[in-house]
N, C-alpha and C. Protein backbone atom coordinates (compact mmCIF):
# COMPACT_ATOMS: atom_id res chain seq x y z
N UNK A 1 0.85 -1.18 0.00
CA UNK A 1 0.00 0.00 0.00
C UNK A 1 0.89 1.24 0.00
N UNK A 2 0.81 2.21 -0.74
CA UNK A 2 1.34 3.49 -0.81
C UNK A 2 0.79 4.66 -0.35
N UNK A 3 1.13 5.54 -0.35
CA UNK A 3 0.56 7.14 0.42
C UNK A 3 0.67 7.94 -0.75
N UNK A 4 -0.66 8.33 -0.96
CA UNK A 4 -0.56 9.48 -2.22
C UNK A 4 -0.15 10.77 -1.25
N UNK A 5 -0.08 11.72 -2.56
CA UNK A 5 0.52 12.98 -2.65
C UNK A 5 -0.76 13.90 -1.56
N UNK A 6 -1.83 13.58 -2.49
CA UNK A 6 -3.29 13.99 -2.34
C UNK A 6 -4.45 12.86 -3.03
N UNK A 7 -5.40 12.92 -2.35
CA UNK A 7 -6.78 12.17 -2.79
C UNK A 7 -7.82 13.27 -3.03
N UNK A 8 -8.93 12.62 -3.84
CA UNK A 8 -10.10 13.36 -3.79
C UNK A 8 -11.03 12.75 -3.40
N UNK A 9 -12.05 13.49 -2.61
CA UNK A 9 -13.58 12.56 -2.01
C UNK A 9 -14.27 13.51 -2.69
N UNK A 10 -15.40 12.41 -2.80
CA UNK A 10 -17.03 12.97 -3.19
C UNK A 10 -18.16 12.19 -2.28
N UNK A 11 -18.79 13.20 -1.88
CA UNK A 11 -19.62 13.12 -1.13
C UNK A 11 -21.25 13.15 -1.80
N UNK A 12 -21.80 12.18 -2.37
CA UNK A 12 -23.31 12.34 -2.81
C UNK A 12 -23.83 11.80 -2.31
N UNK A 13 -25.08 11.68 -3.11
CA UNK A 13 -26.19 11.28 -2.30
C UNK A 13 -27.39 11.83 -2.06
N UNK A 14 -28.42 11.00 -1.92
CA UNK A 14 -29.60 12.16 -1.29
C UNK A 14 -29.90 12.35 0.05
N UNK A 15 -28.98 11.37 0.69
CA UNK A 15 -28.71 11.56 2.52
C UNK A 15 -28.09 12.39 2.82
N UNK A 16 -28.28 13.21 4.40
CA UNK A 16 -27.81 14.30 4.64
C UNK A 16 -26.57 14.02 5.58
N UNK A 17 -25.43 14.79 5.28
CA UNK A 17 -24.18 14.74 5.63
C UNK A 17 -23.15 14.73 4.92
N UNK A 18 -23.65 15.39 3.46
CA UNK A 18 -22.25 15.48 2.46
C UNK A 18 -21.14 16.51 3.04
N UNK A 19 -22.42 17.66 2.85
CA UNK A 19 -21.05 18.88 3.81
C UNK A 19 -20.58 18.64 4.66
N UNK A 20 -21.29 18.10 5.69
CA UNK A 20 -20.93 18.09 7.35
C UNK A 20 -19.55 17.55 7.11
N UNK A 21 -19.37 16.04 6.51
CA UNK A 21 -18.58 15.33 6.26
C UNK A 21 -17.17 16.00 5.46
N UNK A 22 -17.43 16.78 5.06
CA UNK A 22 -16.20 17.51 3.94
C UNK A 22 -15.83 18.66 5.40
N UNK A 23 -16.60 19.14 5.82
CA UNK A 23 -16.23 20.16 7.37
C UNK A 23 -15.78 19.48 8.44
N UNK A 24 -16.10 18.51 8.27
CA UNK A 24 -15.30 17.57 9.06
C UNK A 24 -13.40 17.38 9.03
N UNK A 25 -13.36 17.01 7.15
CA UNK A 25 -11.92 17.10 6.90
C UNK A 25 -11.20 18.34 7.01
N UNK A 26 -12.15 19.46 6.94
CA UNK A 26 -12.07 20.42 6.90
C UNK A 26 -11.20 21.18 8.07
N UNK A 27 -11.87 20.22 9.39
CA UNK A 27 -11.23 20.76 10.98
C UNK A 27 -9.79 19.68 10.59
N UNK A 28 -10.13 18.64 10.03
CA UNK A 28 -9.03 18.13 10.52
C UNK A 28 -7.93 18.67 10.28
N UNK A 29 -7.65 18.62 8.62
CA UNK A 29 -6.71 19.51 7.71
C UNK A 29 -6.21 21.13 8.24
N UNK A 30 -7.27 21.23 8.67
CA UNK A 30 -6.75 23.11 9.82
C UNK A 30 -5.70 22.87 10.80
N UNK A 31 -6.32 21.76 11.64
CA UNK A 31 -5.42 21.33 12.81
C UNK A 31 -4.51 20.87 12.57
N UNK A 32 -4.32 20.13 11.42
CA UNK A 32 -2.60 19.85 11.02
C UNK A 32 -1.89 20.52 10.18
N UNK A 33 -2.04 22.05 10.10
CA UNK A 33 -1.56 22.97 9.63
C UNK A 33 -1.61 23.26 8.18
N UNK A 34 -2.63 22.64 7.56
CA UNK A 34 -2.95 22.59 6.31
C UNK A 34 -4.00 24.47 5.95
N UNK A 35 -3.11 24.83 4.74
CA UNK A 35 -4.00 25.96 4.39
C UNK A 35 -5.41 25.41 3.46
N UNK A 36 -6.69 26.06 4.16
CA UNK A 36 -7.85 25.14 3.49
C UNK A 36 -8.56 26.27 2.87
N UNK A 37 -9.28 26.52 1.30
CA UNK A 37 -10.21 27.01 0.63
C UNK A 37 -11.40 26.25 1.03
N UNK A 38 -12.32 27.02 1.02
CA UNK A 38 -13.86 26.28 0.49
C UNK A 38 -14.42 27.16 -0.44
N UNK A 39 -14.97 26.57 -1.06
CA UNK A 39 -15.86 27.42 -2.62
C UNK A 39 -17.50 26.40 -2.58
N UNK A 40 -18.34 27.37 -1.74
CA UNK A 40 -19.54 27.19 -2.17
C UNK A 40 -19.84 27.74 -3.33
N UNK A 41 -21.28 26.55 -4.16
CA UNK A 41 -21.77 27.27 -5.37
C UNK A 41 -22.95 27.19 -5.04
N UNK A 42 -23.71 27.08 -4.17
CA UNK A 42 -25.42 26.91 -4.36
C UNK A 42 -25.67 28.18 -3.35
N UNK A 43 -24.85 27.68 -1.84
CA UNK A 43 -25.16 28.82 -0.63
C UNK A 43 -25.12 30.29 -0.83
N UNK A 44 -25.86 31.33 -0.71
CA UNK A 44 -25.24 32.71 -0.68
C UNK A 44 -24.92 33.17 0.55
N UNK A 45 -24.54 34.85 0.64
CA UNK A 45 -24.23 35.23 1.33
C UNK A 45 -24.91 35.56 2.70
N UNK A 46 -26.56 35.07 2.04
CA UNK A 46 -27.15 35.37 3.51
C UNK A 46 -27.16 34.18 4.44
N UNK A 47 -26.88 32.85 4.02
CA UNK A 47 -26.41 31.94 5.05
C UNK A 47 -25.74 32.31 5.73
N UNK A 48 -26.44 32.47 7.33
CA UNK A 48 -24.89 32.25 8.02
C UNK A 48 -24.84 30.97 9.12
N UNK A 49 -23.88 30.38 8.37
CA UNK A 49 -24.09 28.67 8.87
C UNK A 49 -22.70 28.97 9.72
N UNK A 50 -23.56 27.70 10.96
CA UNK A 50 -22.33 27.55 11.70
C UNK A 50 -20.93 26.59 11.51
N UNK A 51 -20.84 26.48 9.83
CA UNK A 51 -19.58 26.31 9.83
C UNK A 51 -18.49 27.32 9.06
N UNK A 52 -19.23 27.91 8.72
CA UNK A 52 -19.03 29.07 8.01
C UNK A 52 -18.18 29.76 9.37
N UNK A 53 -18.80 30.55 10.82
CA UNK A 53 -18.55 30.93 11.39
C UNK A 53 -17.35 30.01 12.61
N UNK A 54 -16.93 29.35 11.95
CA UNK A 54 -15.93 28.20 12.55
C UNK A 54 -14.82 28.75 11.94
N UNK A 55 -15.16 28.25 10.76
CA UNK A 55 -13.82 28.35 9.30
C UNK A 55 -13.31 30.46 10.01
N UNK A 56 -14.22 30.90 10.26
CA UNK A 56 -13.32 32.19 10.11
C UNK A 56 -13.24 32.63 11.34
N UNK A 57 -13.23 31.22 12.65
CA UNK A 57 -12.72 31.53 13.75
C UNK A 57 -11.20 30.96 13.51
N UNK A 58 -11.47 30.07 12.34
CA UNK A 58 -10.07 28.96 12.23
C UNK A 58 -9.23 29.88 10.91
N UNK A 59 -9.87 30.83 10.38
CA UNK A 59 -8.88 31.85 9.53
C UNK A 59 -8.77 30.49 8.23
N UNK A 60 -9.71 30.01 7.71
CA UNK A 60 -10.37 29.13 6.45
C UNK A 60 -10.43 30.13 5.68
N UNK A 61 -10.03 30.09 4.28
CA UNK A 61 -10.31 30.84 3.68
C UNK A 61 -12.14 30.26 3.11
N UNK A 62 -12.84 31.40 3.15
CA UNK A 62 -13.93 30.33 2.47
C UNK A 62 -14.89 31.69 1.56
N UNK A 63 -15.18 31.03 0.33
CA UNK A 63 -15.47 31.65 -0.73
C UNK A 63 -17.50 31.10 -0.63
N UNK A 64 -18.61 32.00 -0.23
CA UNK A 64 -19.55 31.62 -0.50
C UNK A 64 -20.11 32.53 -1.85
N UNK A 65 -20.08 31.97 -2.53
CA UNK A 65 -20.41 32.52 -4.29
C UNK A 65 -22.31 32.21 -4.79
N UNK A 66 -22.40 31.33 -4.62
CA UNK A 66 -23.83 31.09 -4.78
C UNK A 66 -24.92 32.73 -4.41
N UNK A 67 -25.91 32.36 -4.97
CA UNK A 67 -27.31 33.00 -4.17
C UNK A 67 -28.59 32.47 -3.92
N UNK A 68 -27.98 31.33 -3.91
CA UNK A 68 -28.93 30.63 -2.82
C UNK A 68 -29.31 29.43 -3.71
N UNK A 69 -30.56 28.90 -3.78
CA UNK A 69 -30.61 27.77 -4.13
C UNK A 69 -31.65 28.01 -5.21
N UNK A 70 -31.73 27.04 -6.72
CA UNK A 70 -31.87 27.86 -7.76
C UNK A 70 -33.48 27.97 -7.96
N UNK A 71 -34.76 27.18 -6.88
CA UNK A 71 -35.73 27.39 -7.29
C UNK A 71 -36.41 28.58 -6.59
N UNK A 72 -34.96 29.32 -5.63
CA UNK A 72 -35.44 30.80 -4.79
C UNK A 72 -34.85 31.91 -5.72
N UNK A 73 -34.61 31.53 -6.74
CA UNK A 73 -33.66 32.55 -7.93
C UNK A 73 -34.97 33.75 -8.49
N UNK A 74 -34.79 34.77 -8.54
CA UNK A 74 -35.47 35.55 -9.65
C UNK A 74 -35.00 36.10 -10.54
N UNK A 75 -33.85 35.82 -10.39
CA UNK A 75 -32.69 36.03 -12.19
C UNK A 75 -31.87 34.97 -12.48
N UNK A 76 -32.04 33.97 -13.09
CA UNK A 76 -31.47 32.75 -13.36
C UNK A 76 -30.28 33.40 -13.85
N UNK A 77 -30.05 34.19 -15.00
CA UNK A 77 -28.85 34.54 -15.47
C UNK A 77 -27.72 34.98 -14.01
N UNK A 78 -28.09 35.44 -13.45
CA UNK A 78 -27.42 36.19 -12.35
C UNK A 78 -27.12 34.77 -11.67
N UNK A 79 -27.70 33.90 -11.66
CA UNK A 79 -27.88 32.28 -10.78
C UNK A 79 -26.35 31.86 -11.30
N UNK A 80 -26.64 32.07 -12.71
CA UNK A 80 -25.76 30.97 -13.95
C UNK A 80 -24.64 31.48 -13.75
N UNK A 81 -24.63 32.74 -14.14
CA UNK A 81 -23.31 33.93 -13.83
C UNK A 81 -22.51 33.86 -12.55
N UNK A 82 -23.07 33.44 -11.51
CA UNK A 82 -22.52 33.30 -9.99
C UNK A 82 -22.12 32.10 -9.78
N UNK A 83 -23.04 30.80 -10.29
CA UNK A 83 -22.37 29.53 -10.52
C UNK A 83 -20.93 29.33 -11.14
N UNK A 84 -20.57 29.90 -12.36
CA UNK A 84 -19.84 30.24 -13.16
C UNK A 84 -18.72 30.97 -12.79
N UNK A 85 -18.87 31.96 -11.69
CA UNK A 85 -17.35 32.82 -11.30
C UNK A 85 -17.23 31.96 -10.13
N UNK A 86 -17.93 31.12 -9.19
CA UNK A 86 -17.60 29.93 -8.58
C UNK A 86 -16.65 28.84 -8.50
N UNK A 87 -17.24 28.44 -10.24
CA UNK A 87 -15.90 27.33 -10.50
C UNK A 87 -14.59 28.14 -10.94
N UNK A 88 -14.42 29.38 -11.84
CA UNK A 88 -13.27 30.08 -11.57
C UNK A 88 -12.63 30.00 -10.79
N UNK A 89 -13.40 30.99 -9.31
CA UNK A 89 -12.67 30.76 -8.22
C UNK A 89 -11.63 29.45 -8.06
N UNK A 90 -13.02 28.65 -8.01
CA UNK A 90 -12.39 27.15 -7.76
C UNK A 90 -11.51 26.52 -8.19
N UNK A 91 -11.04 26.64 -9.32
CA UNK A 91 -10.16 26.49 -10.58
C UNK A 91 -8.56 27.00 -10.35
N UNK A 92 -8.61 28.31 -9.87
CA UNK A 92 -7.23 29.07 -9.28
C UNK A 92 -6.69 28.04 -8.48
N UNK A 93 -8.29 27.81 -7.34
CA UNK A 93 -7.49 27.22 -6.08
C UNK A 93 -6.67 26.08 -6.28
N UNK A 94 -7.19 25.28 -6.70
CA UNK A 94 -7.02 24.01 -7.18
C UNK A 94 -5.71 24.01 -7.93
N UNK A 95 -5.48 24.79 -9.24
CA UNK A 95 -3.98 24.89 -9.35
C UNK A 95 -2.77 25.91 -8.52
N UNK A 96 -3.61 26.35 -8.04
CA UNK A 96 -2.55 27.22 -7.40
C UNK A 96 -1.24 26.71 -6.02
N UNK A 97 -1.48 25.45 -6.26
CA UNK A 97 -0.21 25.01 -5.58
C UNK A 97 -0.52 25.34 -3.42
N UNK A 98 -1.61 26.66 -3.10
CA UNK A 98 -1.17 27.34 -1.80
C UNK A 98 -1.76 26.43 -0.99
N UNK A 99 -2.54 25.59 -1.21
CA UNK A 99 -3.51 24.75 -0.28
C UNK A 99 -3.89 23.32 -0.63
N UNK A 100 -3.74 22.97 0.67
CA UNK A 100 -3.20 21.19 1.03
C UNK A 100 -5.14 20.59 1.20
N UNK A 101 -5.88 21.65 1.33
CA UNK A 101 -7.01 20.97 1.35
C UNK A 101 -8.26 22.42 0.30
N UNK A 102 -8.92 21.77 -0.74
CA UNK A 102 -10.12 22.77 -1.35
C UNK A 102 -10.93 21.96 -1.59
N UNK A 103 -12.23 22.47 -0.45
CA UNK A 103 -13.43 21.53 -0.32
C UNK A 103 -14.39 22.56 -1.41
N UNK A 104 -15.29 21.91 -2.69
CA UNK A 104 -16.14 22.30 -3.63
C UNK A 104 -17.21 21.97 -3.35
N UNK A 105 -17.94 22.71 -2.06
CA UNK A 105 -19.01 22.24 -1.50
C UNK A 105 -20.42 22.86 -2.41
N UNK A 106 -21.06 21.58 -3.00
CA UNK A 106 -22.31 21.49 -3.83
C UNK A 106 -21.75 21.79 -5.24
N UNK A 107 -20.58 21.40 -5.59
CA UNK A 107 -20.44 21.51 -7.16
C UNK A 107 -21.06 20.84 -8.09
N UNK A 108 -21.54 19.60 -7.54
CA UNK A 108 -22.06 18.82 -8.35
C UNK A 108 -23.72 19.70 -9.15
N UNK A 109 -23.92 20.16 -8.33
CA UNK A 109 -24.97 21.10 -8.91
C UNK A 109 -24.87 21.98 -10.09
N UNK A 110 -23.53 22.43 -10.10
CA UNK A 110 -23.25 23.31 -10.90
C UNK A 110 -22.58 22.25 -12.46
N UNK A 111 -22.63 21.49 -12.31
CA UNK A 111 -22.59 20.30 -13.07
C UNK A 111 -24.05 19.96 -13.64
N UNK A 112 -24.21 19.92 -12.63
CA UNK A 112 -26.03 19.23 -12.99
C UNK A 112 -26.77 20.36 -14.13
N UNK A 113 -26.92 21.30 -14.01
CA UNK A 113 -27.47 22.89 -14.02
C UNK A 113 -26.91 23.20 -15.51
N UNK A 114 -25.61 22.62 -15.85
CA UNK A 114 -24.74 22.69 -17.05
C UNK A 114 -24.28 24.40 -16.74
N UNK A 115 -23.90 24.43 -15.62
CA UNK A 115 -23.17 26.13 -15.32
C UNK A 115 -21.84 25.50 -15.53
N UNK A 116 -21.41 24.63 -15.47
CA UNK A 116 -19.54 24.47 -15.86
C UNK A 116 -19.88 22.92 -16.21
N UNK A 117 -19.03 23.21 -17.34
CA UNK A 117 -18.79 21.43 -18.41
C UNK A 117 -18.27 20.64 -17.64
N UNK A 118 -18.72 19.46 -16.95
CA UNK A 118 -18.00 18.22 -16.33
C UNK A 118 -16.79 18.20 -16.72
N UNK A 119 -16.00 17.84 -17.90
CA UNK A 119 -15.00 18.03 -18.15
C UNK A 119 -13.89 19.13 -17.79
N UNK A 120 -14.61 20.06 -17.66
CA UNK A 120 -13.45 21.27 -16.84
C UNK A 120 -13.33 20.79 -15.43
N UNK A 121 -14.54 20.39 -15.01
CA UNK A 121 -13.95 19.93 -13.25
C UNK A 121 -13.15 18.44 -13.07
N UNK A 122 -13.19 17.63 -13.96
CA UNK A 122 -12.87 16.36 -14.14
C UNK A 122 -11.24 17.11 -14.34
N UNK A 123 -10.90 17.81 -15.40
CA UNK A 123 -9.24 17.99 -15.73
C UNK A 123 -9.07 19.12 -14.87
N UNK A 124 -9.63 20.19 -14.33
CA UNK A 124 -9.25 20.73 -13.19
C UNK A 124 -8.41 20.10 -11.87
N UNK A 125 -9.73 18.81 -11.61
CA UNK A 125 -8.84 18.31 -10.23
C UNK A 125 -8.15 17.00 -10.86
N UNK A 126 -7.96 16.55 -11.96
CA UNK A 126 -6.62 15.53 -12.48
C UNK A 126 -5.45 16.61 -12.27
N UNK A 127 -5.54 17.51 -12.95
CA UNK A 127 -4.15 18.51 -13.24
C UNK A 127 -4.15 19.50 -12.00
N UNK A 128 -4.92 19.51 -10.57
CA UNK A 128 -4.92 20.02 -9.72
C UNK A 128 -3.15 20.09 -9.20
N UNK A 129 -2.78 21.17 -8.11
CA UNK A 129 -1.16 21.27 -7.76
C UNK A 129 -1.21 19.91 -6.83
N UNK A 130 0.00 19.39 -7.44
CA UNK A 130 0.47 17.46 -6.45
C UNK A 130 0.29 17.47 -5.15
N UNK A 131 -0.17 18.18 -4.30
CA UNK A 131 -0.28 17.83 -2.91
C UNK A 131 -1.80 18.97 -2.31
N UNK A 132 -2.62 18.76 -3.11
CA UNK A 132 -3.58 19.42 -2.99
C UNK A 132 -4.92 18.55 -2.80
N UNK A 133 -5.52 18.27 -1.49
CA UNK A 133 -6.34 17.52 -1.58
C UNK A 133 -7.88 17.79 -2.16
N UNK A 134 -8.81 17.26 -2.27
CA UNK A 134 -10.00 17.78 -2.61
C UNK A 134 -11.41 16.54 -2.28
N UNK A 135 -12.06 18.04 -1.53
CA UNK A 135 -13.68 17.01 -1.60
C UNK A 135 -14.57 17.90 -2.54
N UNK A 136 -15.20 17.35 -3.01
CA UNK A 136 -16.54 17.91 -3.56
C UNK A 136 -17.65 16.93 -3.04
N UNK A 137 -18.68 17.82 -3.22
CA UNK A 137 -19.96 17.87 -2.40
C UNK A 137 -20.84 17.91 -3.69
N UNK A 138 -21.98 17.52 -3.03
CA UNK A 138 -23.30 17.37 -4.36
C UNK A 138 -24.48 16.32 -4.23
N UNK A 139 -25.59 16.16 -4.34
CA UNK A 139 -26.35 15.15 -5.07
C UNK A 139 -26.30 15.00 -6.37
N UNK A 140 -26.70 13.26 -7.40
CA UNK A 140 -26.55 13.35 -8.06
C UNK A 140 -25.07 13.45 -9.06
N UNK A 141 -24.38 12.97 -8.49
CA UNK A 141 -22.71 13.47 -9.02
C UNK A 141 -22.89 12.22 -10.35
N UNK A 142 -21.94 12.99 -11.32
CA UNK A 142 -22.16 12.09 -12.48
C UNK A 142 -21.00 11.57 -12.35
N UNK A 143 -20.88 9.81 -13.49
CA UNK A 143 -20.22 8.97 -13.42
C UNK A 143 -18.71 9.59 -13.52
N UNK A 144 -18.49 10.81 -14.28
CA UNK A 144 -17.03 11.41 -14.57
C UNK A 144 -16.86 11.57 -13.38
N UNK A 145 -17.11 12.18 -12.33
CA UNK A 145 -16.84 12.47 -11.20
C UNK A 145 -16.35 11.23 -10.26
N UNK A 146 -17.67 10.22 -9.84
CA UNK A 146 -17.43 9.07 -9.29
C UNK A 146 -15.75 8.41 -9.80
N UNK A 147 -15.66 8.70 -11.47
CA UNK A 147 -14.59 7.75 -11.30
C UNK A 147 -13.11 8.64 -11.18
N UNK A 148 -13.26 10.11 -10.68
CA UNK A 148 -11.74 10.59 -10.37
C UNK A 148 -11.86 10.25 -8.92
N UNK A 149 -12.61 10.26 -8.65
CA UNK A 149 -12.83 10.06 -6.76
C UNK A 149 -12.13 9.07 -6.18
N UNK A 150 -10.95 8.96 -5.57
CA UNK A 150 -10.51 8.36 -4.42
C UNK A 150 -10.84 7.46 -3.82
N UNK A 151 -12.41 8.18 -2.88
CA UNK A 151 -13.01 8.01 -2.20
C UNK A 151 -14.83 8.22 -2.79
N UNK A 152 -15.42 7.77 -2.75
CA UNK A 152 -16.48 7.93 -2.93
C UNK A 152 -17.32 7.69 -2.09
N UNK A 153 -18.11 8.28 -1.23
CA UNK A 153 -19.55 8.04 -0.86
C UNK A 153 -20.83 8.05 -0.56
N UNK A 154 -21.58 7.15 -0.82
CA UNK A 154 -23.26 7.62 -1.48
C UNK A 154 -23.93 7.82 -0.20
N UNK A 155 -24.70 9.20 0.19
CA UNK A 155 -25.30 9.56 1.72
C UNK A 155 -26.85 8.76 1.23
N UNK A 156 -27.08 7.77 1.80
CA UNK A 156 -28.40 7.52 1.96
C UNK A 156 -29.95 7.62 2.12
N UNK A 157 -30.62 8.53 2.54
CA UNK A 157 -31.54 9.10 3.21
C UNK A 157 -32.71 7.61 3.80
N UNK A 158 -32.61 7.54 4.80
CA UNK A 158 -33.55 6.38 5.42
C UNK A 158 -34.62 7.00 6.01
N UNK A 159 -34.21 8.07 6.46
CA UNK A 159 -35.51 9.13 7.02
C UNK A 159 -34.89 10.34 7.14
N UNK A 160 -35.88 11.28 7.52
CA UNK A 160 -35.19 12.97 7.74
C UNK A 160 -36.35 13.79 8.56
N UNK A 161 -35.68 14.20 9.48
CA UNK A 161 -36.74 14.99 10.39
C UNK A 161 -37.85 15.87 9.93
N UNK A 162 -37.04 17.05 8.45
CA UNK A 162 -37.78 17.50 7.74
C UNK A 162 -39.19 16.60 6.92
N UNK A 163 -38.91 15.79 6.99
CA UNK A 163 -40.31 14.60 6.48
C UNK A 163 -41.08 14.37 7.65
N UNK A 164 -40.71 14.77 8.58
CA UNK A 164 -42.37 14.81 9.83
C UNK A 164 -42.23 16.05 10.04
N UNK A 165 -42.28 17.12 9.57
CA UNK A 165 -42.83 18.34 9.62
C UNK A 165 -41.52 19.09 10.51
N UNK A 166 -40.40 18.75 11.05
CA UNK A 166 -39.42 19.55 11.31
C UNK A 166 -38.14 20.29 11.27
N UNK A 167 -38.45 21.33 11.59
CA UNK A 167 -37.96 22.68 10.53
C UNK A 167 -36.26 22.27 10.90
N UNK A 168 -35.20 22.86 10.14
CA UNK A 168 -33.62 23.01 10.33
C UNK A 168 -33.67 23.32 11.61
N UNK A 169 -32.43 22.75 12.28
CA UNK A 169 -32.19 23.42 13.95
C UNK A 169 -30.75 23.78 13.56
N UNK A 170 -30.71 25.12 13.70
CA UNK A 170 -29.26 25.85 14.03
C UNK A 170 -28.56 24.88 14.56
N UNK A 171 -27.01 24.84 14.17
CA UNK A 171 -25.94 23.83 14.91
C UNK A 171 -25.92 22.59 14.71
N UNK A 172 -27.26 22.06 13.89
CA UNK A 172 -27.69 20.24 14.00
C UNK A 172 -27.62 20.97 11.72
N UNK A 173 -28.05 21.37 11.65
CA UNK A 173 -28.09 21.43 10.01
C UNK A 173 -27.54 22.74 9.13
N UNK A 174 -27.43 23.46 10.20
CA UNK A 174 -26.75 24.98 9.57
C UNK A 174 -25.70 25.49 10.37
């Protein structure tokens, strides 16, 4: 067995805990002195999730680009356009050699949506800088994806609180 440079995970699924799970690597990679990006594409700026407010107790760099989620949109172009300077962002990070961990939390969406060609994120993180790890996040992740992945795994949904009528709880989902 060998030790790569860097791996990539993907986190899908229609079970909940893709992000949690990528914020998870997220603390870890901080604590071992790793410089970490995050590049949301779905979340905007009026989330304010409590990991969001972690990452910039922990000095994370973290990029929330989205405006929100696309069936609360009233300018799709502006949706598409924000999806789109997203994976840019994302794209720098990824080659830019400065960071040992860039989590692409909900890219797969922006995949889905056809806001960036599978193929740019597929040779993005092949030709990513050699010691640069990466998760991406998403439901739905297509087979290009599954097969750069490392790691792959499918979140389940067996039940969800929101299916008996209860609402997000701060700290447990945001």
């Amino acid at each position: 067995m060998s030790r790569a440079e860097s791996i990539v995970l993907l986190n899908t699924g229609h079970g909940k805990g893709k992000s949690s799970a990528a914020f998870g690597v997220m603390g870890r990679g901080w604590a071992r002195g790793w410089n970490v990006a995050v590049v949301q594409f779905i979340k905007g700026g009026k989330w304010k999730t409590g990991e969001r407010k972690l990452a910039d107790q922990l000095a994370v760099e973290w990029h929330t680009l989205g405006d929100g989620f696309t069936w609360e949109s009233t300018d799709m172009d502006e949706t598409i356009a924000k999806g789109r300077h997203a994976w840019s962002v994302a794209a720098e990070k990824l080659e830019s050699g400065q960071y040992q961990l860039v989590i692409l939390d909900e890219v797969t969406y922006a995949v889905k949506y056809g806001w960036v060609p599978v193929d740019d994120v597929v040779t993005a993180v092949r030709e990513r800088a050699p010691k640069t790890n990466v998760v991406l996040t998403g439901r739905d992740a297509p087979e290009e994806l599954i097969e750069i992945g490392d790691t792959v795994t499918e979140m389940r949904k067996v039940k969800h609180a929101y299916d008996q009528g209860i609402k997000a709880i701060k700290g447990v989902e945001y």
